[in-house]
C-alpha atoms as a PDB file:
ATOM      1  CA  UNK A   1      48.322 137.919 156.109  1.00  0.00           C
ATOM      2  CA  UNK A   2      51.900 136.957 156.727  1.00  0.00           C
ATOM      3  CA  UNK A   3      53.645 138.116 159.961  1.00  0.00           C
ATOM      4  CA  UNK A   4      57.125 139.542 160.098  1.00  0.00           C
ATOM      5  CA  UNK A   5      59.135 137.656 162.829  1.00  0.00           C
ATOM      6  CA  UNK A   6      62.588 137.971 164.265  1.00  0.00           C
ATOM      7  CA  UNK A   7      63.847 135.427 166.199  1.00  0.00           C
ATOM      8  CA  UNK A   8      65.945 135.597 169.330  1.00  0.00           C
ATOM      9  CA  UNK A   9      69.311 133.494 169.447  1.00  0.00           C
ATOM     10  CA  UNK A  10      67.942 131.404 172.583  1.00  0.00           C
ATOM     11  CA  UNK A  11      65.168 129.515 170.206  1.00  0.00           C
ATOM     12  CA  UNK A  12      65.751 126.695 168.087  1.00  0.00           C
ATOM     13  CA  UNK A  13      66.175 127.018 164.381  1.00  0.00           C
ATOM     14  CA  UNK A  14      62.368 124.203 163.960  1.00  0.00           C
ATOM     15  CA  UNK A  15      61.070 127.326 165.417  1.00  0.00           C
ATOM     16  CA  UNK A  16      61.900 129.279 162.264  1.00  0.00           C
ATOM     17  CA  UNK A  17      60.699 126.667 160.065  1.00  0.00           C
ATOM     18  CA  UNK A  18      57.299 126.289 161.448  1.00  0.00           C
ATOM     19  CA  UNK A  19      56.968 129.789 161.380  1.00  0.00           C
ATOM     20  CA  UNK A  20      58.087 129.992 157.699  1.00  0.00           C
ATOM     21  CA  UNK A  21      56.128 126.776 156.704  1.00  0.00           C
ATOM     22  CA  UNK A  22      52.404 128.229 157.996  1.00  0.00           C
ATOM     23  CA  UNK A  23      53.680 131.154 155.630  1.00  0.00           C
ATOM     24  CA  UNK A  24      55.320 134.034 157.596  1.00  0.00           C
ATOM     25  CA  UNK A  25      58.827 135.773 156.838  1.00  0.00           C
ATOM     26  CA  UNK A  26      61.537 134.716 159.534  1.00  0.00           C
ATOM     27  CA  UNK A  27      64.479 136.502 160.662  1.00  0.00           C
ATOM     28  CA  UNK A  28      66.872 135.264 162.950  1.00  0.00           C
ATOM     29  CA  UNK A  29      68.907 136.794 165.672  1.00  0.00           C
ATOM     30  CA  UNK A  30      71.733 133.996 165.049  1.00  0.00           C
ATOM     31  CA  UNK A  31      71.838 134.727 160.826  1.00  0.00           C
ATOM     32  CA  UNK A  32      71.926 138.076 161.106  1.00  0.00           C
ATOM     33  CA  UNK A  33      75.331 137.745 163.417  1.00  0.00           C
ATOM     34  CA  UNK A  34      73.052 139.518 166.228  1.00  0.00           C
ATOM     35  CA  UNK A  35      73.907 136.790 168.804  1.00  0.00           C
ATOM     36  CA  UNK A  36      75.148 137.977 172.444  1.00  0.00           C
ATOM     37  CA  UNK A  37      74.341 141.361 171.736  1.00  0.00           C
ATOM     38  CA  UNK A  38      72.553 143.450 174.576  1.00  0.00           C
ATOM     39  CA  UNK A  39      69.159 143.230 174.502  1.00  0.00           C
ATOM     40  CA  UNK A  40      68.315 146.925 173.131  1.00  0.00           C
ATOM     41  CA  UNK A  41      70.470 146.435 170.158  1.00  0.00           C
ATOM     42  CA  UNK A  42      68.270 142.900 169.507  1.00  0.00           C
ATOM     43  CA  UNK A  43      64.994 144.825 169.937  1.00  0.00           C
ATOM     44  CA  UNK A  44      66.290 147.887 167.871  1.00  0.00           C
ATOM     45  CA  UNK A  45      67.056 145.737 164.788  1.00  0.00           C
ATOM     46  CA  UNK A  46      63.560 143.377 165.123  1.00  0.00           C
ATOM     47  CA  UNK A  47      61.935 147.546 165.097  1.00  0.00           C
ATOM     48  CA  UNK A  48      63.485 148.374 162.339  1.00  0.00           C
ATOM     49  CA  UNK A  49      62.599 145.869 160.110  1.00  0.00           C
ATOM     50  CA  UNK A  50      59.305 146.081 161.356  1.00  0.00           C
ATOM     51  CA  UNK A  51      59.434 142.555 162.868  1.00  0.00           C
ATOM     52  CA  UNK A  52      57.533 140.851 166.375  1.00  0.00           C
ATOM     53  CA  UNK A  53      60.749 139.447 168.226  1.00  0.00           C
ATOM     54  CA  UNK A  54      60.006 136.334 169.536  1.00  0.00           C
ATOM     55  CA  UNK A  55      62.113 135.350 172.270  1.00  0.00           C
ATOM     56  CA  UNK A  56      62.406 133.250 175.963  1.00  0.00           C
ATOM     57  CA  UNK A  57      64.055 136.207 177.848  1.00  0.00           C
ATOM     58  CA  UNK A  58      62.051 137.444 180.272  1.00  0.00           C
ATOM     59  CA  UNK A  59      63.367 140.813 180.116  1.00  0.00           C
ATOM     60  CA  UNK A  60      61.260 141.910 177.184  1.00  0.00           C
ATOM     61  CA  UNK A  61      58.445 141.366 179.230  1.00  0.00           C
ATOM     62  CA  UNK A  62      58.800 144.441 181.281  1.00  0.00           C
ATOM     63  CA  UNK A  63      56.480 146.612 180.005  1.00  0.00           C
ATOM     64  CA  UNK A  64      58.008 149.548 181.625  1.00  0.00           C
ATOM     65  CA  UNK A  65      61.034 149.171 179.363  1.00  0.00           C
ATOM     66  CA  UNK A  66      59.201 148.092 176.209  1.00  0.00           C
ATOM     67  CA  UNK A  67      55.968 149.350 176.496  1.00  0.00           C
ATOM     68  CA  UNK A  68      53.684 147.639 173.974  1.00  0.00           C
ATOM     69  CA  UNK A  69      52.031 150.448 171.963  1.00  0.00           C
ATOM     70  CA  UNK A  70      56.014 151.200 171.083  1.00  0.00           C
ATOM     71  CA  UNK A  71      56.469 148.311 169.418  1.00  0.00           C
ATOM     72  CA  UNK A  72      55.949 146.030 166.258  1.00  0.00           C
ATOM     73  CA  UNK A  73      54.928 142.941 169.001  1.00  0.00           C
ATOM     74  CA  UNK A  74      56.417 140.800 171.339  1.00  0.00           C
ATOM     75  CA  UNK A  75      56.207 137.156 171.712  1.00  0.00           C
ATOM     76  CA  UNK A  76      57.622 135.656 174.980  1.00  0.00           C
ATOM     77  CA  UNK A  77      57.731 131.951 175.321  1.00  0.00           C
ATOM     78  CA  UNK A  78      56.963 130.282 178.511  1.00  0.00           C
ATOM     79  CA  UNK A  79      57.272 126.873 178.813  1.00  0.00           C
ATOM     80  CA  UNK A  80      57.389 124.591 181.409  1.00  0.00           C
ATOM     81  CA  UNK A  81      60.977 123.086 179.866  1.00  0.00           C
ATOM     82  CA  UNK A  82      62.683 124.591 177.140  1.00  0.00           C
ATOM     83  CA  UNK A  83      62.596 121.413 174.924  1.00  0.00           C
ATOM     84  CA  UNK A  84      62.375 122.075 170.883  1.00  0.00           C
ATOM     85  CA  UNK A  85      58.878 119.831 170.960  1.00  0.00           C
ATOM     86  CA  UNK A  86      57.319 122.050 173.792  1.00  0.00           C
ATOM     87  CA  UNK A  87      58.564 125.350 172.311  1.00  0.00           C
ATOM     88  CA  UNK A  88      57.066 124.506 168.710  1.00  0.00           C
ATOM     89  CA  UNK A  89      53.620 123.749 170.579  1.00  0.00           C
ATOM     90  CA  UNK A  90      53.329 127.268 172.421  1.00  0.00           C
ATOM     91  CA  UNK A  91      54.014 128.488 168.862  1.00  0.00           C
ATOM     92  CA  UNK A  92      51.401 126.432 167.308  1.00  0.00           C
ATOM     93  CA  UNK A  93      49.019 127.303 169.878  1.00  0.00           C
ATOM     94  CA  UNK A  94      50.421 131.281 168.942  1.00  0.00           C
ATOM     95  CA  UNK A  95      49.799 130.886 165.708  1.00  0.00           C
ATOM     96  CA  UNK A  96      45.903 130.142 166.480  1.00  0.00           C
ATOM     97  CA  UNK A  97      45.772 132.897 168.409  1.00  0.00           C
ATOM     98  CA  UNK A  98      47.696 135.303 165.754  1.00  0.00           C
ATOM     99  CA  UNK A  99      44.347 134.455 163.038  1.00  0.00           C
ATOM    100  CA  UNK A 100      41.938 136.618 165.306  1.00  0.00           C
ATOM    101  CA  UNK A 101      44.762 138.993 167.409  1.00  0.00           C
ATOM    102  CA  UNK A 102      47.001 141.058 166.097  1.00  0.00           C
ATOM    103  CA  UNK A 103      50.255 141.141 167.140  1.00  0.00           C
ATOM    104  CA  UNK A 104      51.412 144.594 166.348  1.00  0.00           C
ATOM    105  CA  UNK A 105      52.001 147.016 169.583  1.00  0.00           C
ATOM    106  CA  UNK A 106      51.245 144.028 171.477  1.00  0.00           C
ATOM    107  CA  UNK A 107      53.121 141.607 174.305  1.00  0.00           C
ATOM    108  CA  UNK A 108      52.044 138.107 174.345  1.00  0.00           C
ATOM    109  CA  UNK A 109      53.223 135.940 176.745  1.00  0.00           C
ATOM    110  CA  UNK A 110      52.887 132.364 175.653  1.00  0.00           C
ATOM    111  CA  UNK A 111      52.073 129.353 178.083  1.00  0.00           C
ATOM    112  CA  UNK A 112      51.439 125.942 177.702  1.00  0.00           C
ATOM    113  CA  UNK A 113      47.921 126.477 178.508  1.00  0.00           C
ATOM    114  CA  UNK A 114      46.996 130.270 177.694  1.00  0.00           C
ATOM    115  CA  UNK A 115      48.240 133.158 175.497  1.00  0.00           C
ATOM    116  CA  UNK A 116      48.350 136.379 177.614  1.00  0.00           C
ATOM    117  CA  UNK A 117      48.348 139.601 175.743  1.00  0.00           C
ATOM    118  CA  UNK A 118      49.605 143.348 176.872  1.00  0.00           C
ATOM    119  CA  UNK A 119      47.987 146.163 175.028  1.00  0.00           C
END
């Protein structure tokens, strides 16, 4: 079943197509003119379109601001370097993941070598 994701202006557009080529529907931050906005207004427009924001920022991590049952999902990327090649691994190794986890009311935080999730 396809996922809903909106992504944040700080990933790089291959992100979007690898997403949109193993058959999800992509939103981004940047086409939606949604870039430098404050965080809140970001994670108010992924929840309204009922979309898991996928992002690097580290703020949307704290659980204590966006607790995870409140929300459509969460996907923080952690690399060791930002690069495009090792970003579009931790969201291959995501997308493994995503076939037995949902997503929904959930943060996952994304490493090279494990996918953490928040309930």
């Amino acid at each position: 079943m396809p996922t809903r994701f909106k992504l944040d202006e700080n990933l790089p557009r291959n992100a979007a197509v690898l997403l949109q080529q193993a058959g999800h529907d992509v939103h981004t931050v940047l086409a939606e003119q949604l870039g430098g906005n404050p965080d809140p207004q970001v994670f108010g427009a992924s929840q309204e379109e009922e979309r898991v924001l996928v992002t690097f920022d580290l703020d949307f991590s704290d659980i204590r601001v966006y607790p995870p049952a409140s929300h459509h999902g969460i996907w923080v990327l952690r690399p060791h370097t930002q690069s495009i090649e090792n970003t579009l691994a931790l969201l291959r190794s995501a997308l493994r993941v995503l076939e037995s986890e949902p997503s929904q009311g959930r943060l996952w935080i994304i490493e090279p070598q494990r996918v953490r999730i928040h309930e």
